[in-house]
PDB file of N, CA and C in Angstrom:
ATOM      1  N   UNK A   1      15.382  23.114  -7.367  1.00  0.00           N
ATOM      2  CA  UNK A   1      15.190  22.388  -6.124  1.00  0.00           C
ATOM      3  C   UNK A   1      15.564  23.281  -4.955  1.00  0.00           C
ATOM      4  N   UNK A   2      14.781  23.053  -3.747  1.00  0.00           N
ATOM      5  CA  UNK A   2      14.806  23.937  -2.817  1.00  0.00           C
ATOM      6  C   UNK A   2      16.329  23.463  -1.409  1.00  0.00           C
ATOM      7  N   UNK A   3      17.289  24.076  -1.550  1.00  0.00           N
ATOM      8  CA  UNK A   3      18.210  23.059  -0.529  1.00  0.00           C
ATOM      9  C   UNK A   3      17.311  22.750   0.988  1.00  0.00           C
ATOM     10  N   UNK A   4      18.476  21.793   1.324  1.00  0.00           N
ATOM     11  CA  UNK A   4      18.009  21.515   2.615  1.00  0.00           C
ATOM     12  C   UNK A   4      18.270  22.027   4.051  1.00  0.00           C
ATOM     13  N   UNK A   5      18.150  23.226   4.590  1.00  0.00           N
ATOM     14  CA  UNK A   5      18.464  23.517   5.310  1.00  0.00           C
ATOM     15  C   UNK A   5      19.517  23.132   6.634  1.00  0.00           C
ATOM     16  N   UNK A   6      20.866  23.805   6.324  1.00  0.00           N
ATOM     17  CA  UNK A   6      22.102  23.558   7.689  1.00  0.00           C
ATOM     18  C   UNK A   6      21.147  23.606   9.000  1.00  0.00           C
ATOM     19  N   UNK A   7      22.405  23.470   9.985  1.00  0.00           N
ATOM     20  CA  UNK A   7      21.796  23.706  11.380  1.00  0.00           C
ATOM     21  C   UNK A   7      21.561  24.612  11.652  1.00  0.00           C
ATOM     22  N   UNK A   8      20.137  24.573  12.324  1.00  0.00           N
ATOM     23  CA  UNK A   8      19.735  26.069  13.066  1.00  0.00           C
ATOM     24  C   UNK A   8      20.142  26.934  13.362  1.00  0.00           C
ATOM     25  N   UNK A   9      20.257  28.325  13.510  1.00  0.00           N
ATOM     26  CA  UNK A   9      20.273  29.495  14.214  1.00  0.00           C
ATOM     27  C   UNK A   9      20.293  29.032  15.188  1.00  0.00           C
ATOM     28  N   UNK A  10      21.029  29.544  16.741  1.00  0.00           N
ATOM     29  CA  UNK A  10      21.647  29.278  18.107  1.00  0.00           C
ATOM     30  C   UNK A  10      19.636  30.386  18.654  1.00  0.00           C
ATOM     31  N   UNK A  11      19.195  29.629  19.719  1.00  0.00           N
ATOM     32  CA  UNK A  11      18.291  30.134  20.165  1.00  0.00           C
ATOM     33  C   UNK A  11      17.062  30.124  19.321  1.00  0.00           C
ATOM     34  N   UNK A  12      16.869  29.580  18.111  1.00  0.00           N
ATOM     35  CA  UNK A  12      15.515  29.870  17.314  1.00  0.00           C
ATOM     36  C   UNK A  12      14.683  28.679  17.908  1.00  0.00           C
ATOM     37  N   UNK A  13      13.540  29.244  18.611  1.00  0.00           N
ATOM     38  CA  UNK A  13      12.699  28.324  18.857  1.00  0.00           C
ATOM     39  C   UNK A  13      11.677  27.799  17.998  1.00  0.00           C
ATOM     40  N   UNK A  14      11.536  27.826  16.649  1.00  0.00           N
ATOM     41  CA  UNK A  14      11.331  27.363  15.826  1.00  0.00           C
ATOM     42  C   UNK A  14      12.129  26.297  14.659  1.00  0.00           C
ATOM     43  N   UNK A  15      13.426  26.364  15.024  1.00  0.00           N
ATOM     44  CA  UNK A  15      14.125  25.268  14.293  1.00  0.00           C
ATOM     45  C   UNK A  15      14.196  24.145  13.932  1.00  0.00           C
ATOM     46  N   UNK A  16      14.369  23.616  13.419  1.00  0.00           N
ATOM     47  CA  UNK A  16      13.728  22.133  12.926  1.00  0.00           C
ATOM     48  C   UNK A  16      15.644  21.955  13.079  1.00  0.00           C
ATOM     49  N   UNK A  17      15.606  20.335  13.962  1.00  0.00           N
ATOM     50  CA  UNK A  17      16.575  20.400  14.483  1.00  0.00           C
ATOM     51  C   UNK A  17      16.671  18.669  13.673  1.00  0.00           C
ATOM     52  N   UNK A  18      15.679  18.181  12.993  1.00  0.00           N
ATOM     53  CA  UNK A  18      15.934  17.143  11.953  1.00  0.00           C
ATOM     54  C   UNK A  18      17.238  16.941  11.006  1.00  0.00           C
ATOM     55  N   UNK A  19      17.842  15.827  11.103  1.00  0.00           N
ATOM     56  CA  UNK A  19      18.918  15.110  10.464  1.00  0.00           C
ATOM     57  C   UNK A  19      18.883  15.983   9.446  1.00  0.00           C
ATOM     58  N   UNK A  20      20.117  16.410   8.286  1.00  0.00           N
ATOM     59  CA  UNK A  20      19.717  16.456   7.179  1.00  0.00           C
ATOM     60  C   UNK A  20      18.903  15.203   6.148  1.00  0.00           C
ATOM     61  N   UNK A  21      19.546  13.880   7.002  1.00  0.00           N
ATOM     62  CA  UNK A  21      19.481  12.716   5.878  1.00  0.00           C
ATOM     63  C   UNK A  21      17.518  12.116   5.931  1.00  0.00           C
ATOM     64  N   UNK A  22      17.357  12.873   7.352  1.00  0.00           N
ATOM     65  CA  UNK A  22      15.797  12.357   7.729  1.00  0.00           C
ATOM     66  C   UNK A  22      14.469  13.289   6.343  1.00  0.00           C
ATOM     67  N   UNK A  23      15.482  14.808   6.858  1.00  0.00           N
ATOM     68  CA  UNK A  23      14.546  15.324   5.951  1.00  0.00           C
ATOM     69  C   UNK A  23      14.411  15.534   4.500  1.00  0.00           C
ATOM     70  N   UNK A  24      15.749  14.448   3.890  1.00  0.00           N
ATOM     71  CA  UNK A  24      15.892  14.597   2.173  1.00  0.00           C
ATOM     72  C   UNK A  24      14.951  13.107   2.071  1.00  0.00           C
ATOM     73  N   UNK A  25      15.006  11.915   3.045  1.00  0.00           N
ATOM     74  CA  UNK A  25      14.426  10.996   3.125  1.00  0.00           C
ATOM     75  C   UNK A  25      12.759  11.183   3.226  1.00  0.00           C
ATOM     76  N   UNK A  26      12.122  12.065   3.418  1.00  0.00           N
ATOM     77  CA  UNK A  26      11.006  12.768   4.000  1.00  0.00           C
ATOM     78  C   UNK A  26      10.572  13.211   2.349  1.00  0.00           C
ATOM     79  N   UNK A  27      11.315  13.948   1.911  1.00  0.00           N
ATOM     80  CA  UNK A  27      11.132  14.464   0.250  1.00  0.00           C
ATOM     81  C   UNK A  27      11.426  13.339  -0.467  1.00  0.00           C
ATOM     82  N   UNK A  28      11.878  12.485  -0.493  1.00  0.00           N
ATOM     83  CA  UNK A  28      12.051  11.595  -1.547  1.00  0.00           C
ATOM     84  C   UNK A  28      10.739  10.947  -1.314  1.00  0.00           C
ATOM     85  N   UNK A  29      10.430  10.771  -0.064  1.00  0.00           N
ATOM     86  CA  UNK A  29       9.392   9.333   0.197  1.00  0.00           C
ATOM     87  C   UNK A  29       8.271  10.199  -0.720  1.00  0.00           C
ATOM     88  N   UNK A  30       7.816  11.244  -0.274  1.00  0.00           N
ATOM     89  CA  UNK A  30       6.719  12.064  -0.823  1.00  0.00           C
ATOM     90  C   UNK A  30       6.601  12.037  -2.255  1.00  0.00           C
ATOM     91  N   UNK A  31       8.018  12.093  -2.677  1.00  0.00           N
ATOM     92  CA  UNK A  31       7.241  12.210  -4.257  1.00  0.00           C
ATOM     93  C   UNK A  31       7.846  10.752  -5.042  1.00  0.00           C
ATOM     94  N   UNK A  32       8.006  10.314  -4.212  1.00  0.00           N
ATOM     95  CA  UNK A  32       7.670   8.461  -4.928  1.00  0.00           C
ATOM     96  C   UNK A  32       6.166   8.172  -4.382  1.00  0.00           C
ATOM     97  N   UNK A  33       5.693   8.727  -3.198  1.00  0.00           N
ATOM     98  CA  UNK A  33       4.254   8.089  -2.907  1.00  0.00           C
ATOM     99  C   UNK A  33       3.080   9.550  -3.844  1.00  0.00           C
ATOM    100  N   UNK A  34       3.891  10.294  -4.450  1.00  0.00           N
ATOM    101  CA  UNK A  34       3.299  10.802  -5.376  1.00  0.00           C
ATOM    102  C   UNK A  34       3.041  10.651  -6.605  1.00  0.00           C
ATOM    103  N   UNK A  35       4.327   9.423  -7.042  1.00  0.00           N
ATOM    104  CA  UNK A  35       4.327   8.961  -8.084  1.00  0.00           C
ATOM    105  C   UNK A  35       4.729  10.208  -9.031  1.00  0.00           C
ATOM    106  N   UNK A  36       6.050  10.987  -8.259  1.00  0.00           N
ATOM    107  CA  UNK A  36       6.827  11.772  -9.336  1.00  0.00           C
ATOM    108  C   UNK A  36       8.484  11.219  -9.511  1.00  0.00           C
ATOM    109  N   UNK A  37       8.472   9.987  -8.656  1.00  0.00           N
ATOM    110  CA  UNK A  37       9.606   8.971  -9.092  1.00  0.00           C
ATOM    111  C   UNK A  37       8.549   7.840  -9.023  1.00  0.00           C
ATOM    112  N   UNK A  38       8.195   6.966  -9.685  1.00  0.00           N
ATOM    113  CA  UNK A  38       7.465   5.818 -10.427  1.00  0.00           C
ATOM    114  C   UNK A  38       8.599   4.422 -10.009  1.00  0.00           C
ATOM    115  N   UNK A  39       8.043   3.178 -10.018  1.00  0.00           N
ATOM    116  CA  UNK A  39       8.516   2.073  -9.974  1.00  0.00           C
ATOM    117  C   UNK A  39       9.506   1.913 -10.835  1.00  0.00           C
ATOM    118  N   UNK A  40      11.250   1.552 -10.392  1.00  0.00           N
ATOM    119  CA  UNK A  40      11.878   1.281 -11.651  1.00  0.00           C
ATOM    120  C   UNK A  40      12.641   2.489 -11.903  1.00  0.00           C
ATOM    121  N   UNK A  41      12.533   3.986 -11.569  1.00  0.00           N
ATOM    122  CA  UNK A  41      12.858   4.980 -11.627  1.00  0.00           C
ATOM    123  C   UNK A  41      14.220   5.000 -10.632  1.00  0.00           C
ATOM    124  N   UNK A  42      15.849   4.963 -11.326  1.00  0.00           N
ATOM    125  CA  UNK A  42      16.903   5.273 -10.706  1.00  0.00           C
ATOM    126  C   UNK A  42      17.183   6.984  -9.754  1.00  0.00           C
ATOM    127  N   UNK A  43      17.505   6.638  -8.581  1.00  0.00           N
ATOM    128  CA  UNK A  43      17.911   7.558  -7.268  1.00  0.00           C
ATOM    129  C   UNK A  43      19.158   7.343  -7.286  1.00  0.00           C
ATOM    130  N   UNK A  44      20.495   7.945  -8.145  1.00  0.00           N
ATOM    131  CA  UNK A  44      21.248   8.072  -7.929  1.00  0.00           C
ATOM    132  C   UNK A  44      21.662   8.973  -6.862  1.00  0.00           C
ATOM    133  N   UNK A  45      22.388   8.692  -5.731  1.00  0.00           N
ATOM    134  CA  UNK A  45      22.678   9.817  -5.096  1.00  0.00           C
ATOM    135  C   UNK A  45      23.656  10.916  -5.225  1.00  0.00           C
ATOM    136  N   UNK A  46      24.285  11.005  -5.982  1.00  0.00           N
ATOM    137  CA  UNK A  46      25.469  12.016  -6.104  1.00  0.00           C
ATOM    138  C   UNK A  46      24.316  13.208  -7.178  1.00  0.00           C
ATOM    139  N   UNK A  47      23.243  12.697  -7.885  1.00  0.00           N
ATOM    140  CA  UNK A  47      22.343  13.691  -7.935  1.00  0.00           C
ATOM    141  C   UNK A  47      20.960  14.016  -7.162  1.00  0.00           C
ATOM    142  N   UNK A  48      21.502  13.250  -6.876  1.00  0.00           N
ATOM    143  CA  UNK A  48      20.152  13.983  -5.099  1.00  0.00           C
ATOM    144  C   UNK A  48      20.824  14.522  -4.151  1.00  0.00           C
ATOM    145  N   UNK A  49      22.699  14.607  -4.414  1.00  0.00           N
ATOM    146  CA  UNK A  49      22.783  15.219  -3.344  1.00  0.00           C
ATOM    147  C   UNK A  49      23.201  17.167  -3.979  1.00  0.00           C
ATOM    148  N   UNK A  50      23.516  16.726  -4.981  1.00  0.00           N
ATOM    149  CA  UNK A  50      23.609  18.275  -6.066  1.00  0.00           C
ATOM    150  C   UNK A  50      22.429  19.132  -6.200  1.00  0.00           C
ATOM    151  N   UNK A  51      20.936  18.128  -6.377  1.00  0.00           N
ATOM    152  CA  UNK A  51      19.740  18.898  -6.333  1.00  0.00           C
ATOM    153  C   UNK A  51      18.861  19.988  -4.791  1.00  0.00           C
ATOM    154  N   UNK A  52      19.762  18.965  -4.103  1.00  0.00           N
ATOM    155  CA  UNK A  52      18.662  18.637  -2.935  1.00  0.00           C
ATOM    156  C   UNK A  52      20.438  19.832  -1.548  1.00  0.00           C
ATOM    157  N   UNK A  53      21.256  19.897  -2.818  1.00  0.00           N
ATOM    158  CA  UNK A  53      22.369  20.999  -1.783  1.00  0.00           C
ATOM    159  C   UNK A  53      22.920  20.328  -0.434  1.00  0.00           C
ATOM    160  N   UNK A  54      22.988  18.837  -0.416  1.00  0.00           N
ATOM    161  CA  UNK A  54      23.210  18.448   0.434  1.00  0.00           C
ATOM    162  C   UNK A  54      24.646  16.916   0.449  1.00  0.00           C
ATOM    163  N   UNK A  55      25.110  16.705   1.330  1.00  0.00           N
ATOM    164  CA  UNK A  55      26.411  16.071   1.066  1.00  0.00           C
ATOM    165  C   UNK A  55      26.004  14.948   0.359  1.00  0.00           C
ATOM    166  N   UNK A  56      27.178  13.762  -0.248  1.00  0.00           N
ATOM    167  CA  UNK A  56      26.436  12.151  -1.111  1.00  0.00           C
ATOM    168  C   UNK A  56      26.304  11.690   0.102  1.00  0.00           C
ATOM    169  N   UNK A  57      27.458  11.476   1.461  1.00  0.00           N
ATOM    170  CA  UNK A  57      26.636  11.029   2.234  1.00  0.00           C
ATOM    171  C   UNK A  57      25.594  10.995   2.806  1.00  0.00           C
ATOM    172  N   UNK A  58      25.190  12.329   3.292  1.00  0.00           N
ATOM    173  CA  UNK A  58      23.275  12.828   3.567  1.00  0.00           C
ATOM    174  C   UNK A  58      22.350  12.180   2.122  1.00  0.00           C
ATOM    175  N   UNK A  59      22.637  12.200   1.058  1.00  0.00           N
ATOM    176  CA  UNK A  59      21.684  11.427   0.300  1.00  0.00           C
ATOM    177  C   UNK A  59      22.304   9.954   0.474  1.00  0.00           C
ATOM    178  N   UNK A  60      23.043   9.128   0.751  1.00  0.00           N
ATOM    179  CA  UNK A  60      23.256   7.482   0.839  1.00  0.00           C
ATOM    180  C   UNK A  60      22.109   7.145   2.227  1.00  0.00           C
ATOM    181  N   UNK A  61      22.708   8.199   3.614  1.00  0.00           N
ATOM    182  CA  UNK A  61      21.752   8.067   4.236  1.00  0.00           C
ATOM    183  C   UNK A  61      20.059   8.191   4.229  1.00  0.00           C
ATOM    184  N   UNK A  62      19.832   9.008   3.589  1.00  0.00           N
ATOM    185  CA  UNK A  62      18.590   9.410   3.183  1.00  0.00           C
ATOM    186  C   UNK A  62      17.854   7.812   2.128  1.00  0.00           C
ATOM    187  N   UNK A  63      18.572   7.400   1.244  1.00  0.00           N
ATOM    188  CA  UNK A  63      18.446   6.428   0.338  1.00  0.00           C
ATOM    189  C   UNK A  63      18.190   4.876   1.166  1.00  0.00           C
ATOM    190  N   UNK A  64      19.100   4.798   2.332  1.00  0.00           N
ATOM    191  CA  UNK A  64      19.413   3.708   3.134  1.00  0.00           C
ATOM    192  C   UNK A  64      18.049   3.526   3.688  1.00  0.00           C
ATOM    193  N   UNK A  65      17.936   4.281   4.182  1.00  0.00           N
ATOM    194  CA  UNK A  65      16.569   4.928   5.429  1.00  0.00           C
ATOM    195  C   UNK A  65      14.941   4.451   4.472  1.00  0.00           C
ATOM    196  N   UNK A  66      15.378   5.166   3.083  1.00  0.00           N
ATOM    197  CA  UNK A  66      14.163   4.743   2.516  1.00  0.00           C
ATOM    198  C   UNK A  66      14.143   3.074   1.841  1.00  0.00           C
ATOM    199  N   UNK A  67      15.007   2.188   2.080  1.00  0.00           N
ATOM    200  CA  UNK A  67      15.411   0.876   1.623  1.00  0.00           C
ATOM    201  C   UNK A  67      15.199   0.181   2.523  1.00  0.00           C
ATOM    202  N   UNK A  68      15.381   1.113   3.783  1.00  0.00           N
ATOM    203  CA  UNK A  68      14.888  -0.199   4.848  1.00  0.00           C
ATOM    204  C   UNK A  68      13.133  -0.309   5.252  1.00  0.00           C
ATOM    205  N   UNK A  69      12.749   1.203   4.132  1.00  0.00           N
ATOM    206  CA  UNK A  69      11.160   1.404   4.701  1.00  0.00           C
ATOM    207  C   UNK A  69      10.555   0.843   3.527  1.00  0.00           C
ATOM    208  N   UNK A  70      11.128  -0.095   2.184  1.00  0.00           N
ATOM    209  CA  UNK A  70      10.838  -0.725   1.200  1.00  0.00           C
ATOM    210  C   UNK A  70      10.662  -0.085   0.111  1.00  0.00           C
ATOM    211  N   UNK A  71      10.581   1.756   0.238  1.00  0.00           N
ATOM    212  CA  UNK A  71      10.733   2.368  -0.823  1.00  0.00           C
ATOM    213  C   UNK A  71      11.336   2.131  -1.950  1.00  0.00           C
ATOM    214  N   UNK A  72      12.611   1.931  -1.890  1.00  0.00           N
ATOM    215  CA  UNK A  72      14.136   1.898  -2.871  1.00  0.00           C
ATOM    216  C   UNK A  72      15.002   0.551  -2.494  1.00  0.00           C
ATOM    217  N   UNK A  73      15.426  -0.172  -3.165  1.00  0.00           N
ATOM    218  CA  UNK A  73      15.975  -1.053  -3.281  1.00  0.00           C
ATOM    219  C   UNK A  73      17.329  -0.963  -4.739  1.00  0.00           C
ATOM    220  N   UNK A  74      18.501  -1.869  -3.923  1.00  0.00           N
ATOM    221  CA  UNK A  74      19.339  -1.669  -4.361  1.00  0.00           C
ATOM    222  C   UNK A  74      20.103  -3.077  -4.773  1.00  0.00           C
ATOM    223  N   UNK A  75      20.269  -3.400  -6.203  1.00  0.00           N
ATOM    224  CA  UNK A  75      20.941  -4.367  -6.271  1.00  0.00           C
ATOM    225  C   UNK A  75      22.422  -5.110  -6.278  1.00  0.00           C
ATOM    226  N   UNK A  76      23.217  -3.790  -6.055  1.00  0.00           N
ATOM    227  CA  UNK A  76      24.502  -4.004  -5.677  1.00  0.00           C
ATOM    228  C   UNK A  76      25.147  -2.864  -5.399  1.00  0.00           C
ATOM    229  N   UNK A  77      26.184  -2.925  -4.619  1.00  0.00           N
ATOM    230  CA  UNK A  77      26.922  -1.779  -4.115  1.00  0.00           C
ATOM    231  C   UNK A  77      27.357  -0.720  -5.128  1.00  0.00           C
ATOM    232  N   UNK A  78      27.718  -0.981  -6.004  1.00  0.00           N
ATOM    233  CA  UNK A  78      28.281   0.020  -7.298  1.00  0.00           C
ATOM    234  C   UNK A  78      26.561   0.034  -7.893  1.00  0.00           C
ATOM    235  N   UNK A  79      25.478  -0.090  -7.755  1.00  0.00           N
ATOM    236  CA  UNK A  79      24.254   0.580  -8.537  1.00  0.00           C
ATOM    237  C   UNK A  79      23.172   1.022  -7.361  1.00  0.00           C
ATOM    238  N   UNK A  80      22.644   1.978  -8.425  1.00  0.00           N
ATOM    239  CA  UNK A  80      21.871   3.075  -7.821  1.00  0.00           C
ATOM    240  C   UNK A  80      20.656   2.574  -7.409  1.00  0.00           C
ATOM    241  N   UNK A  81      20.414   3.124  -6.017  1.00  0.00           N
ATOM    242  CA  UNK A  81      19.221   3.047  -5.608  1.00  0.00           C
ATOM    243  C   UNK A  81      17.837   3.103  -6.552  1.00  0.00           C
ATOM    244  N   UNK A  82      16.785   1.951  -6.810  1.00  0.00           N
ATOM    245  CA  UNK A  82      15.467   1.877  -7.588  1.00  0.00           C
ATOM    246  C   UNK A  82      14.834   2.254  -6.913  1.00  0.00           C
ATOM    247  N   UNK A  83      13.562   2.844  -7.442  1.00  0.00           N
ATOM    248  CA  UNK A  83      12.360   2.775  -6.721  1.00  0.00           C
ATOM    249  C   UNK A  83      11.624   1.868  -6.567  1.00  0.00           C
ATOM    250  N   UNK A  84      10.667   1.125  -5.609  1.00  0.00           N
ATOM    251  CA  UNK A  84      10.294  -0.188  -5.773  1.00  0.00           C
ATOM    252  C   UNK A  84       9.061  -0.234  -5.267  1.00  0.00           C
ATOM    253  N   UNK A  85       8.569   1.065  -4.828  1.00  0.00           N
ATOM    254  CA  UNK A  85       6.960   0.784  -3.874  1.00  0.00           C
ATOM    255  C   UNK A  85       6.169   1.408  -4.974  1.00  0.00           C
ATOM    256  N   UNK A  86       5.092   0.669  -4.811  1.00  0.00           N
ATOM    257  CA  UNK A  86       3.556   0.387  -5.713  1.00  0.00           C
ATOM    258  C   UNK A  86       3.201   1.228  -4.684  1.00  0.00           C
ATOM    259  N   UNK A  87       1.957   2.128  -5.219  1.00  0.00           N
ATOM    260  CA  UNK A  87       0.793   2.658  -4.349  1.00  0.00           C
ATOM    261  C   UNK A  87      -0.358   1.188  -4.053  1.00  0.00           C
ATOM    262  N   UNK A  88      -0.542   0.983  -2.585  1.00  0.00           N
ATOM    263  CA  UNK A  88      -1.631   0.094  -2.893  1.00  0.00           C
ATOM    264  C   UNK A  88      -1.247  -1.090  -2.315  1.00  0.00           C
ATOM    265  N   UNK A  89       0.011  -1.387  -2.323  1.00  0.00           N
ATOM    266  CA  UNK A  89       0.714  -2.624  -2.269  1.00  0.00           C
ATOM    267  C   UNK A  89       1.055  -2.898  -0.951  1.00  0.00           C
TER     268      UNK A  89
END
């Protein structure tokens, strides 16, 4: 897995100055609407945040973000984020 890039270089006018939590949220959405996490498929975050080189909080946020966009759904505080979006639906 490719990490997620810290904050910019001071002066790069090319920097992507995006949240970490926006842009692990950005990769997750993609490959659930790719259907390389499937309906039903657990998003634990303490391994999205090991894969993805980034803090558990930046993946809770990242997870949150995609729960409120109907991606992932969560049925209680102690369990892991599901996947829950259908293509189509």
């Amino acid at each position: 897995m490719e990490a997620i890039s810290d904050l910019p270089v001071l002066h790069d006018m090319d920097a992507d100055y995006t949240p970490q939590y926006v842009k692990l949220a950005r990769i997750l959405r993609d490959k659930i609407e790719s259907r390389h996490y499937q309906q039903g498929h657990p998003l634990p975050a303490a391994k999205l945040a090991g894969e993805h080189e980034v803090s558990v909080h930046v993946a809770w946020h990242a997870l949150e973000m995609l729960a409120a966009n109907k991606y992932v759904h969560r049925s209680g505080s102690f369990s892991p984020y599901v996947v829950t979006w259908q293509a189509g639906a």
